[in-house]
N, C-alpha and C. Protein backbone atom coordinates (compact mmCIF):
# COMPACT_ATOMS: atom_id res chain seq x y z
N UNK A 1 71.21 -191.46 -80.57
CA UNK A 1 70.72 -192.43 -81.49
C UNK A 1 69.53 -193.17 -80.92
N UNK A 2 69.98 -193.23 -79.49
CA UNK A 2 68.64 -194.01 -78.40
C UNK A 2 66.96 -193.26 -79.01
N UNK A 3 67.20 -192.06 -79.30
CA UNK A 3 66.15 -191.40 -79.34
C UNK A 3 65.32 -191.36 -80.49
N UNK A 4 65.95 -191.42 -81.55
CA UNK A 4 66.06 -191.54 -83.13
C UNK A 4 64.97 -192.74 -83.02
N UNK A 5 65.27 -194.21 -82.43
CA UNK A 5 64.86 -195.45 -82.57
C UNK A 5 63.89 -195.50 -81.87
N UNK A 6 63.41 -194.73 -81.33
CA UNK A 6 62.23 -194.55 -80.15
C UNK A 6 60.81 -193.81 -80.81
N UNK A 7 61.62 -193.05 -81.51
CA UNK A 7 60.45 -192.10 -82.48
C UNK A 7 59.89 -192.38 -83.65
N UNK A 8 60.68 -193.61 -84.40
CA UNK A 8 60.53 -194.58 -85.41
C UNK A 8 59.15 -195.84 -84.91
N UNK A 9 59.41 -196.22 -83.94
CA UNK A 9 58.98 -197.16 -83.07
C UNK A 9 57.18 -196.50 -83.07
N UNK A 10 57.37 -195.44 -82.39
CA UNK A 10 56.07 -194.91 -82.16
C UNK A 10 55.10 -194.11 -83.57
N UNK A 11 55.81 -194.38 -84.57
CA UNK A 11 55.65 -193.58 -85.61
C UNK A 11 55.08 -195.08 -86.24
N UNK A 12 55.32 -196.01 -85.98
CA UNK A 12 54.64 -197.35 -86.59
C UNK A 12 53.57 -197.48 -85.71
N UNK A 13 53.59 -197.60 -84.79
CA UNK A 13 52.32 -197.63 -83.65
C UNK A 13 50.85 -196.88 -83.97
N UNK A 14 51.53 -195.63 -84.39
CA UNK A 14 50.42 -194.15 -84.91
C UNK A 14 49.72 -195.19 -86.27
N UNK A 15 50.35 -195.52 -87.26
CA UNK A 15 50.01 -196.07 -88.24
C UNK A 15 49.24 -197.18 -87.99
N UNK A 16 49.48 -198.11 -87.54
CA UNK A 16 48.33 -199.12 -86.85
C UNK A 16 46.84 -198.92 -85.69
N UNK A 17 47.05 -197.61 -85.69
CA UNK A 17 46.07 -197.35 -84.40
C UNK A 17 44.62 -197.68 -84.94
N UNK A 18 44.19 -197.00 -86.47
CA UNK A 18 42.83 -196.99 -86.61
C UNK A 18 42.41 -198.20 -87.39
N UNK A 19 43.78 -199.35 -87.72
CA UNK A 19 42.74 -201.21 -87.54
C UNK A 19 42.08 -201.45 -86.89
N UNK A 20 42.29 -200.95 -85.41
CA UNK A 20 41.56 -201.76 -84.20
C UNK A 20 40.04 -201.30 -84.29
N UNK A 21 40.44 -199.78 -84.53
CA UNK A 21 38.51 -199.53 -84.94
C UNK A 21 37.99 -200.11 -86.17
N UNK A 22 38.85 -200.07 -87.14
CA UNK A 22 37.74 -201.19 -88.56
C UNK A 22 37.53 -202.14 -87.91
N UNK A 23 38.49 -203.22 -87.42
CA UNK A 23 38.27 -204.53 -86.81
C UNK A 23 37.12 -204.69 -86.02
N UNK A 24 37.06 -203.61 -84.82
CA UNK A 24 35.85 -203.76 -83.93
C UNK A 24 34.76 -203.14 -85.30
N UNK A 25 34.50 -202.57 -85.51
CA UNK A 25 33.16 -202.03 -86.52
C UNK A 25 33.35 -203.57 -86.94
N UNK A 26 34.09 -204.32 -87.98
CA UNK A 26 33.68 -205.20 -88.61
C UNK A 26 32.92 -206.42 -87.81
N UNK A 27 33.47 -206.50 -86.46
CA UNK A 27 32.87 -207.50 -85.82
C UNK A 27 31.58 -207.07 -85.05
N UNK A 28 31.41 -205.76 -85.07
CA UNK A 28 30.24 -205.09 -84.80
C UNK A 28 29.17 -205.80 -85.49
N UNK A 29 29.63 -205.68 -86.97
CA UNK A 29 28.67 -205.98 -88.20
C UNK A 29 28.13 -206.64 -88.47
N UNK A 30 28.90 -208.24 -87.78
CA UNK A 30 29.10 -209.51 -88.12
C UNK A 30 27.45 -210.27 -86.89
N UNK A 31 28.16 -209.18 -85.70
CA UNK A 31 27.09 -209.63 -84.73
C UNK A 31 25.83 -209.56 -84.98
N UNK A 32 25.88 -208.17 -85.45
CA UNK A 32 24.46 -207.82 -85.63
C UNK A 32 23.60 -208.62 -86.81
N UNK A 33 24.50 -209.19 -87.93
CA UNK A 33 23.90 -209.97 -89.07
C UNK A 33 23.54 -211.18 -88.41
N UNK A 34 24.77 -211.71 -87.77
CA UNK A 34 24.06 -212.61 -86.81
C UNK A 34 22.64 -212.94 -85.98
N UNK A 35 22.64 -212.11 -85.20
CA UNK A 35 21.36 -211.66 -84.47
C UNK A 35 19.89 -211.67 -85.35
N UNK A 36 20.06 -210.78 -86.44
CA UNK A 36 18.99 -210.80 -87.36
C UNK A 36 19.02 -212.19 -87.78
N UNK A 37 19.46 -212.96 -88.48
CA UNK A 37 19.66 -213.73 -88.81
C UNK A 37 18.73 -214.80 -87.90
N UNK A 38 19.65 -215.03 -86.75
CA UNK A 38 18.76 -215.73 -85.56
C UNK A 38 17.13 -215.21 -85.39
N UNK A 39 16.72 -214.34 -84.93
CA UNK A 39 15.65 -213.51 -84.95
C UNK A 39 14.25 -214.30 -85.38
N UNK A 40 14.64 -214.13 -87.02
CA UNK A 40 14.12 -214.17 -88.26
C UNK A 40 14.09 -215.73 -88.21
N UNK A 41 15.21 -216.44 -88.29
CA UNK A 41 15.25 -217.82 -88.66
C UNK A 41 14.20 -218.30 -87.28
N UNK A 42 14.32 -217.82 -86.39
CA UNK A 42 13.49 -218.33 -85.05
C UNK A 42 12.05 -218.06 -85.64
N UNK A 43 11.52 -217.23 -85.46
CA UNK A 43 10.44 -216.89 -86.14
C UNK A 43 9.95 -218.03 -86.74
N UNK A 44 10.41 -218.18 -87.79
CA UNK A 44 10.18 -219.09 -89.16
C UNK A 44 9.75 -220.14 -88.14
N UNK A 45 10.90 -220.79 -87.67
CA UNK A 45 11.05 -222.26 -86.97
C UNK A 45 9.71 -222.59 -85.96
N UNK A 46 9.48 -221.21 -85.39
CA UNK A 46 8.30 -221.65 -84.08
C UNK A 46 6.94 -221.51 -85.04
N UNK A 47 6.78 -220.60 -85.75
CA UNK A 47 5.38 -220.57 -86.29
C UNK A 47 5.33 -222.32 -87.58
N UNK A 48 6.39 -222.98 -87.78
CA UNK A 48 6.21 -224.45 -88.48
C UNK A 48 6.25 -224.89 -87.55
N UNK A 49 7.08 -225.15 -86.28
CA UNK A 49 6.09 -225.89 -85.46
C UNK A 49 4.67 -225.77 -84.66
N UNK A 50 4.37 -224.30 -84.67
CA UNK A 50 2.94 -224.33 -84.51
C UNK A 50 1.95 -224.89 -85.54
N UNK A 51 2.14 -224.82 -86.67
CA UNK A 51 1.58 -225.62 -87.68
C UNK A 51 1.33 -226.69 -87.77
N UNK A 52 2.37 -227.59 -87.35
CA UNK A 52 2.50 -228.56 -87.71
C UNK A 52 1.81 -229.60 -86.00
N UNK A 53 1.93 -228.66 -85.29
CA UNK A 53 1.43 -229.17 -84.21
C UNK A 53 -0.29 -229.06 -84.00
N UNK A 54 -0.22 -227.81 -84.93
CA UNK A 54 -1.87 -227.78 -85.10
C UNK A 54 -2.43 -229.09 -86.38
N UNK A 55 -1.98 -229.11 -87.23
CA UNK A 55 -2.60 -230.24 -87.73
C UNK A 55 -2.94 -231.51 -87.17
N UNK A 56 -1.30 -231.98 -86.45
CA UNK A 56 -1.29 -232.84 -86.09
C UNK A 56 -2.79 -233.13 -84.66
N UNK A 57 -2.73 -231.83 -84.08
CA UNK A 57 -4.14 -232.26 -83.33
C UNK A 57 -5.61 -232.22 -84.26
N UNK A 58 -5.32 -231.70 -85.24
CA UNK A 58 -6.46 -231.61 -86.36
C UNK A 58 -6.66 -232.86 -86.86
N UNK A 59 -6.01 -233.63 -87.05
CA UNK A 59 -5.83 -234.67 -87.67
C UNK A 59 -6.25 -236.10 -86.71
N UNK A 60 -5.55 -235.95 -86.00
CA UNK A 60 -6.43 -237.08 -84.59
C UNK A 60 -7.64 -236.68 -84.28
N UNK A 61 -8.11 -235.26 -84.26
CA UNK A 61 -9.46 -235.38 -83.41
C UNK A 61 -10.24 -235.49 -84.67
N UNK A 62 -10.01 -235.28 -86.05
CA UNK A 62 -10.84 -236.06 -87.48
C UNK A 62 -10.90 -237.09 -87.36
N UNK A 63 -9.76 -238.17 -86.86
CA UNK A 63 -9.58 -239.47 -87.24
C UNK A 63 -10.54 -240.17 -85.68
N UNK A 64 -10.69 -239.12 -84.91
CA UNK A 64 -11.62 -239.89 -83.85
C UNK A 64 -12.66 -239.27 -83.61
N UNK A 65 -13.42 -238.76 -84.86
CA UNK A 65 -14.59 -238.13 -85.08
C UNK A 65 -15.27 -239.23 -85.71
N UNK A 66 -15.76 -239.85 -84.96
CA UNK A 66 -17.09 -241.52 -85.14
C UNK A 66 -18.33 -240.72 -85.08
N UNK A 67 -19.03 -241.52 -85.85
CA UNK A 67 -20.45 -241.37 -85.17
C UNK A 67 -21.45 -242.23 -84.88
N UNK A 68 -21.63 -242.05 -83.62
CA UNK A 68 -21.38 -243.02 -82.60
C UNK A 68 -22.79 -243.85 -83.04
N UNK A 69 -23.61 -242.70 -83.55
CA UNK A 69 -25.22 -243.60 -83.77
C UNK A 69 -24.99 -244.70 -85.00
N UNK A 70 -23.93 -244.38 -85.73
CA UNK A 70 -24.05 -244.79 -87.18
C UNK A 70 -23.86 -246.51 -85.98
N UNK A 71 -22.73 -246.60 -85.16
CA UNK A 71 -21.95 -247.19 -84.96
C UNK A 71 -23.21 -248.49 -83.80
N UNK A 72 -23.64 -247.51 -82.91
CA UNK A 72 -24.52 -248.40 -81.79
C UNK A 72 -25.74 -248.85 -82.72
N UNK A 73 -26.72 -248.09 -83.48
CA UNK A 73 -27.31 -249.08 -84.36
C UNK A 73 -27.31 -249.72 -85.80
N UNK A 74 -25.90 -249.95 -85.51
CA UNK A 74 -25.60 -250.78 -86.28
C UNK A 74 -26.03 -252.13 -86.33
N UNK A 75 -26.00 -252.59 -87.88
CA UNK A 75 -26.33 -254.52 -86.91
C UNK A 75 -24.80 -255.17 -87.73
N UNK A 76 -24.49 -254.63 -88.86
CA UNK A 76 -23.60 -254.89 -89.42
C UNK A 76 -21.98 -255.04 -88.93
N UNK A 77 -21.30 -256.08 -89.29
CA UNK A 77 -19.57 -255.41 -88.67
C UNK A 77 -18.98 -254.80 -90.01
N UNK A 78 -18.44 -253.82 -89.21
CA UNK A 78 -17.95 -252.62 -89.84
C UNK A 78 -15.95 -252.80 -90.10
N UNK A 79 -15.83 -252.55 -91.21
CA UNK A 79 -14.60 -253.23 -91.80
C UNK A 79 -13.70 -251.26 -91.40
N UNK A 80 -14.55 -250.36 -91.44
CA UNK A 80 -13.73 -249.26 -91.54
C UNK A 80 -14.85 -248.81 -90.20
N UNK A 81 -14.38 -247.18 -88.99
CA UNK A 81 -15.24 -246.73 -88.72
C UNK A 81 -15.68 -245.53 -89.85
N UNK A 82 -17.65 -245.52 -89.27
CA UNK A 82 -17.65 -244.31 -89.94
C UNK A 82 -17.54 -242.77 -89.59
N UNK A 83 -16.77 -242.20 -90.08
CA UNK A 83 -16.06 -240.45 -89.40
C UNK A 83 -17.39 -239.99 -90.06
N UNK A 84 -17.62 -238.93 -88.65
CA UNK A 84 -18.58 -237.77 -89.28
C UNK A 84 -18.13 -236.84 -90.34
N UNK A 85 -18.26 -235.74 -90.32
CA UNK A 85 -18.14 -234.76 -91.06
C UNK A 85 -16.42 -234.11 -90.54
N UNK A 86 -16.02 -234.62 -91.58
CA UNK A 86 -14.72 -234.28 -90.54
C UNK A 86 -13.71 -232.96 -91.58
N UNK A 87 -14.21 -232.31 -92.26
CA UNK A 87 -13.83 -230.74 -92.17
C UNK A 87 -14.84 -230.07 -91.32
N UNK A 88 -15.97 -230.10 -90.85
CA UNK A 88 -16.49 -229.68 -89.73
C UNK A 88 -15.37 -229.58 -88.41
N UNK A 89 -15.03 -231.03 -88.02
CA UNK A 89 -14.31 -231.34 -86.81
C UNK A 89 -13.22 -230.59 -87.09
N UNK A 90 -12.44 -230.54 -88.22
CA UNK A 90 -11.21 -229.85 -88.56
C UNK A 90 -11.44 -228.05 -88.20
N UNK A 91 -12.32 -227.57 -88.66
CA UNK A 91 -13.02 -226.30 -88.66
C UNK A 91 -13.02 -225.97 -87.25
N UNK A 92 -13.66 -226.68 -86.33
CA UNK A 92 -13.84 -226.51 -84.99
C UNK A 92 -12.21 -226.12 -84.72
N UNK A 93 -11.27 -227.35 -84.55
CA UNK A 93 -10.39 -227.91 -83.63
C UNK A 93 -9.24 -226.34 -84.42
N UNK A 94 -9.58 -225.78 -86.05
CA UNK A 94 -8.67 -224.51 -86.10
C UNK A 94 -9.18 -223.26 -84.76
N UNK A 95 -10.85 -223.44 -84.58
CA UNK A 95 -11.32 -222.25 -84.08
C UNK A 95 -10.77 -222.05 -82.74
N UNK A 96 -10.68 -223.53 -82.27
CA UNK A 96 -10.39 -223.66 -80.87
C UNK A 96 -8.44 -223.22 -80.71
N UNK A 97 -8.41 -223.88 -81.72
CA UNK A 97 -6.43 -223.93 -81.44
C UNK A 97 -6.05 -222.73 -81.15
N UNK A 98 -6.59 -222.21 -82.50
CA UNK A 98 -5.86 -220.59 -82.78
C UNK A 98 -6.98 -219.58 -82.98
N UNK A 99 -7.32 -219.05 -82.27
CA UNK A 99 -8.73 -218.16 -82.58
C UNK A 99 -8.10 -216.78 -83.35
N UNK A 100 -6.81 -216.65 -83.06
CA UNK A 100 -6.43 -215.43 -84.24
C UNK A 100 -6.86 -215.62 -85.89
N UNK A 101 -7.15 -216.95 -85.75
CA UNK A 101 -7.18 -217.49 -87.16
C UNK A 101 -6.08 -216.99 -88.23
N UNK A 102 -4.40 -217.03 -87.63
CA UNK A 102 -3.58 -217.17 -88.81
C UNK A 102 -3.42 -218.29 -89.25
N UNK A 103 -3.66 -219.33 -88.50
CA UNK A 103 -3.46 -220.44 -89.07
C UNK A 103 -4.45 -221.52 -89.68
N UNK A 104 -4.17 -222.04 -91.04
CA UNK A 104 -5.27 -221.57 -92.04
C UNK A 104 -5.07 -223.65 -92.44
N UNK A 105 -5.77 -224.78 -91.56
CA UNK A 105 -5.89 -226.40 -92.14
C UNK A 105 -7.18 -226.91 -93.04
N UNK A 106 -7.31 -227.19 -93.55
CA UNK A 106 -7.60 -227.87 -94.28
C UNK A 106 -7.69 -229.56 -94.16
N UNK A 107 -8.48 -230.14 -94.42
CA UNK A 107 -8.68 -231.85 -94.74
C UNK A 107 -8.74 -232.35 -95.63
N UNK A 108 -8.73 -233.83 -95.60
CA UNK A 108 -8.84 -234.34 -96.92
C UNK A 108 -9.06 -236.05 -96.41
N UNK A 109 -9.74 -237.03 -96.87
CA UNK A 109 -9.87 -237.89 -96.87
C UNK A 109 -9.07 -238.52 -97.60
N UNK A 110 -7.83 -239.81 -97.24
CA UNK A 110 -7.30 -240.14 -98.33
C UNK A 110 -8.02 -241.37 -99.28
N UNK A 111 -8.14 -242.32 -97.94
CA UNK A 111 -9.21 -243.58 -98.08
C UNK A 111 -9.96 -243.14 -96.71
N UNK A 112 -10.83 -244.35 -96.89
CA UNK A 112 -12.24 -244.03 -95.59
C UNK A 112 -11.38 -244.42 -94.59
N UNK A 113 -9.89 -244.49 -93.90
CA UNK A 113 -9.90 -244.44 -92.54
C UNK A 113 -8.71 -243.34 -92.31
N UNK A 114 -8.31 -242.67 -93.59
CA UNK A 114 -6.97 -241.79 -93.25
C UNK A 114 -7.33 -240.46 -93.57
N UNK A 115 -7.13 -239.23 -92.51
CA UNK A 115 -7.68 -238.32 -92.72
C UNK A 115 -5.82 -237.58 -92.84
N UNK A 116 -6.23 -236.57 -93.85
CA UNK A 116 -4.87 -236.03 -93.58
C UNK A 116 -5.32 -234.26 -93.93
N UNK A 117 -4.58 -233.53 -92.76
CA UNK A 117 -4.64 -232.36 -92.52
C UNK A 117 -3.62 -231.49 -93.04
N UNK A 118 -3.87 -230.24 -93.88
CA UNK A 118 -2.37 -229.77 -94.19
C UNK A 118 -2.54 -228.17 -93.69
N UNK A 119 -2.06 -227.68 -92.84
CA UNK A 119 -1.68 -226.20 -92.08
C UNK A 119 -1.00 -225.09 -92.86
N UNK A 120 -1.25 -223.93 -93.22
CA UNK A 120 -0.30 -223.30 -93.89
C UNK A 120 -0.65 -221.39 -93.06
N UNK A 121 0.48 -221.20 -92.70
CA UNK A 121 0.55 -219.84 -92.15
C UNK A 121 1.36 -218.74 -92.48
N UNK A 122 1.21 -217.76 -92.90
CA UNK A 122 2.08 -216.45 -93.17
C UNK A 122 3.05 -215.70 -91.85
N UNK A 123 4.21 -216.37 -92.28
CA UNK A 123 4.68 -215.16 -91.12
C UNK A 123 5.60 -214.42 -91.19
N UNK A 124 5.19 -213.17 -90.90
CA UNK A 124 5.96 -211.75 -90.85
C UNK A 124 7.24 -211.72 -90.10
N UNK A 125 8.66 -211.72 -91.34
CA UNK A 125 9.63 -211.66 -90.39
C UNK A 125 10.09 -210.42 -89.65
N UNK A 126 10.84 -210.27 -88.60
CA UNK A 126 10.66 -209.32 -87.44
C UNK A 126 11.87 -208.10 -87.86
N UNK A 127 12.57 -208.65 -88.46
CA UNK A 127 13.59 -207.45 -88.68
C UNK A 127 14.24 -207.31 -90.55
N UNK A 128 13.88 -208.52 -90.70
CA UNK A 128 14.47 -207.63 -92.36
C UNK A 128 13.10 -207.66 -93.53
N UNK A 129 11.87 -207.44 -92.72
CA UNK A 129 10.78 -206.97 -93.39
C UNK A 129 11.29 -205.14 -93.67
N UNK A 130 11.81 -204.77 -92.99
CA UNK A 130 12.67 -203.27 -92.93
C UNK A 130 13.17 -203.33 -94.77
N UNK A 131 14.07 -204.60 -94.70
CA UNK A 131 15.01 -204.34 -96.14
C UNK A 131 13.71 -204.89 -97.09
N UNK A 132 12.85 -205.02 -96.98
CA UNK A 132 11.85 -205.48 -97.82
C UNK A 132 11.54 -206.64 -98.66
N UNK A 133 12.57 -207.61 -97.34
CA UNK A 133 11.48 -208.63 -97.87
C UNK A 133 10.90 -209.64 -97.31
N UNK A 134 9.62 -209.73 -98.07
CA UNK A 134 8.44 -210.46 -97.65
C UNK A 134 8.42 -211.35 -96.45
N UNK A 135 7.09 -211.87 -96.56
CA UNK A 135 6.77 -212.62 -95.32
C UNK A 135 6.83 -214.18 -95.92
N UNK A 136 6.99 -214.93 -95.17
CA UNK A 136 7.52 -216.25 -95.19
C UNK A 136 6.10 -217.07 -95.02
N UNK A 137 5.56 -218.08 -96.16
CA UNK A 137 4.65 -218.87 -96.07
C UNK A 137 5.31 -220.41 -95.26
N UNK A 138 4.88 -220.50 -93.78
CA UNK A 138 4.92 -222.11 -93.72
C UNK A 138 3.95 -223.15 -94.18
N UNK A 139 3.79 -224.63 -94.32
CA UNK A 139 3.24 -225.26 -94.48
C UNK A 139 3.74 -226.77 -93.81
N UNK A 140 2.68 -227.25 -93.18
CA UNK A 140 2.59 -228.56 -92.56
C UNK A 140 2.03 -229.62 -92.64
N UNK A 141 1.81 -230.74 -92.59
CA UNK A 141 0.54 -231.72 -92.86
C UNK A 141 0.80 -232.97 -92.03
N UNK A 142 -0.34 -233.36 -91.28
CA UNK A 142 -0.27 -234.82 -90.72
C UNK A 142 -1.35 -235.70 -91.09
N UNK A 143 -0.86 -237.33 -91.14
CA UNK A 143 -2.26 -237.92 -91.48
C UNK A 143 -2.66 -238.70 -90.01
N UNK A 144 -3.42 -239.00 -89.88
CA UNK A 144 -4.21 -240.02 -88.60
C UNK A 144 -4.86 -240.77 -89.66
N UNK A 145 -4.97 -242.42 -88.81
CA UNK A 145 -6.07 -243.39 -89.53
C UNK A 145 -7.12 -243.82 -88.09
N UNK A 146 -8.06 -244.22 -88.50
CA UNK A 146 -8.91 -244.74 -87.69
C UNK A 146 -9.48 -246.03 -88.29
N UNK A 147 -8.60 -247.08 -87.70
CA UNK A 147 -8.64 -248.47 -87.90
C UNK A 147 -9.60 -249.51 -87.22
N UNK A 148 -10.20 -250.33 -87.53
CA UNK A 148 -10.95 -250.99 -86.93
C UNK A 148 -10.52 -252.41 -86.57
N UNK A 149 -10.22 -253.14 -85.74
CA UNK A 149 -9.74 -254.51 -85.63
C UNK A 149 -10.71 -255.39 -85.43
N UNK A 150 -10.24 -256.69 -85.54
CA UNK A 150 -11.53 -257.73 -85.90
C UNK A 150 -11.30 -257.99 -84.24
N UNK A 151 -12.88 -258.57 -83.98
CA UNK A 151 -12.79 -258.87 -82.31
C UNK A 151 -11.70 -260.54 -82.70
N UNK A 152 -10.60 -260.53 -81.32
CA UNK A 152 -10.26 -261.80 -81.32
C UNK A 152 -10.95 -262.79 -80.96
N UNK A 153 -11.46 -263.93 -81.58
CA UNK A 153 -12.13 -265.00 -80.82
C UNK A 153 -11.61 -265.94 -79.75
């Protein structure tokens, strides 16, 4: 009878054997979605902060783009400074940042002392451009002011 109960035993065992391989495949699956997932989402994350880090220097070196002649012969006091040409300065400070030129700022004057810059870049994600789809537009924007204070007497 010892033997009977022994062969029953192992006859359930046989039946459970090939869960352990779905199980591992499934967590196979899981990783790898994972991974892509990460990948891709990284991607995204570093090229908006390159953006956004490029404006942000776009945007200060507009807002401290004076010109200096307007300024030394002057006779007048000046309630705002006056900024040069400051999509010029913006133009420069993309050529210099990123000379690949993906990354694509723009300016804008809001009032005469706030310059505000907005960054926008295409980026190609790394692994489920495969399943087809597209590339991911970021966009960024910073403002700088260039304020003038009254001398204290």
């Amino acid at each position: 009878m010892r033997a009977g109960s022994t062969d029953a035993a192992c006859a359930g065992s046989r039946q459970d054997a090939g869960t352990i391989l779905i199980l591992t495949l499934g967590y196979v699956v899981v990783a790898l979605m994972l991974a892509i997932v990460v990948a891709d989402v990284s991607a995204v994350y570093l090229a908006r902060r390159s953006v956004a880090s490029a404006a942000d220097g776009a945007a200060l070196a507009a807002a401290q783009s004076v010109n200096e002649t307007a300024i030394y012969t002057a006779t007048q006091n000046f309630e705002r400074l006056p900024l040069t040409d400051v999509a010029a300065t913006v133009a420069q400070y993309q050529t210099d940042a990123d000379p690949s030129g993906r990354t694509v700022l723009t300016a804008e004057l809001l009032n005469p002392t706030t310059v505000r810059v907005t960054g926008t870049r295409t980026v190609d994600l790394p692994v489920v451009t495969i399943l087809g789809i597209g590339p991911v537009t970021v966009t960024a924007s910073a403002d700088a002011q260039s304020l003038v204070r009254a001398p204290v007497p």
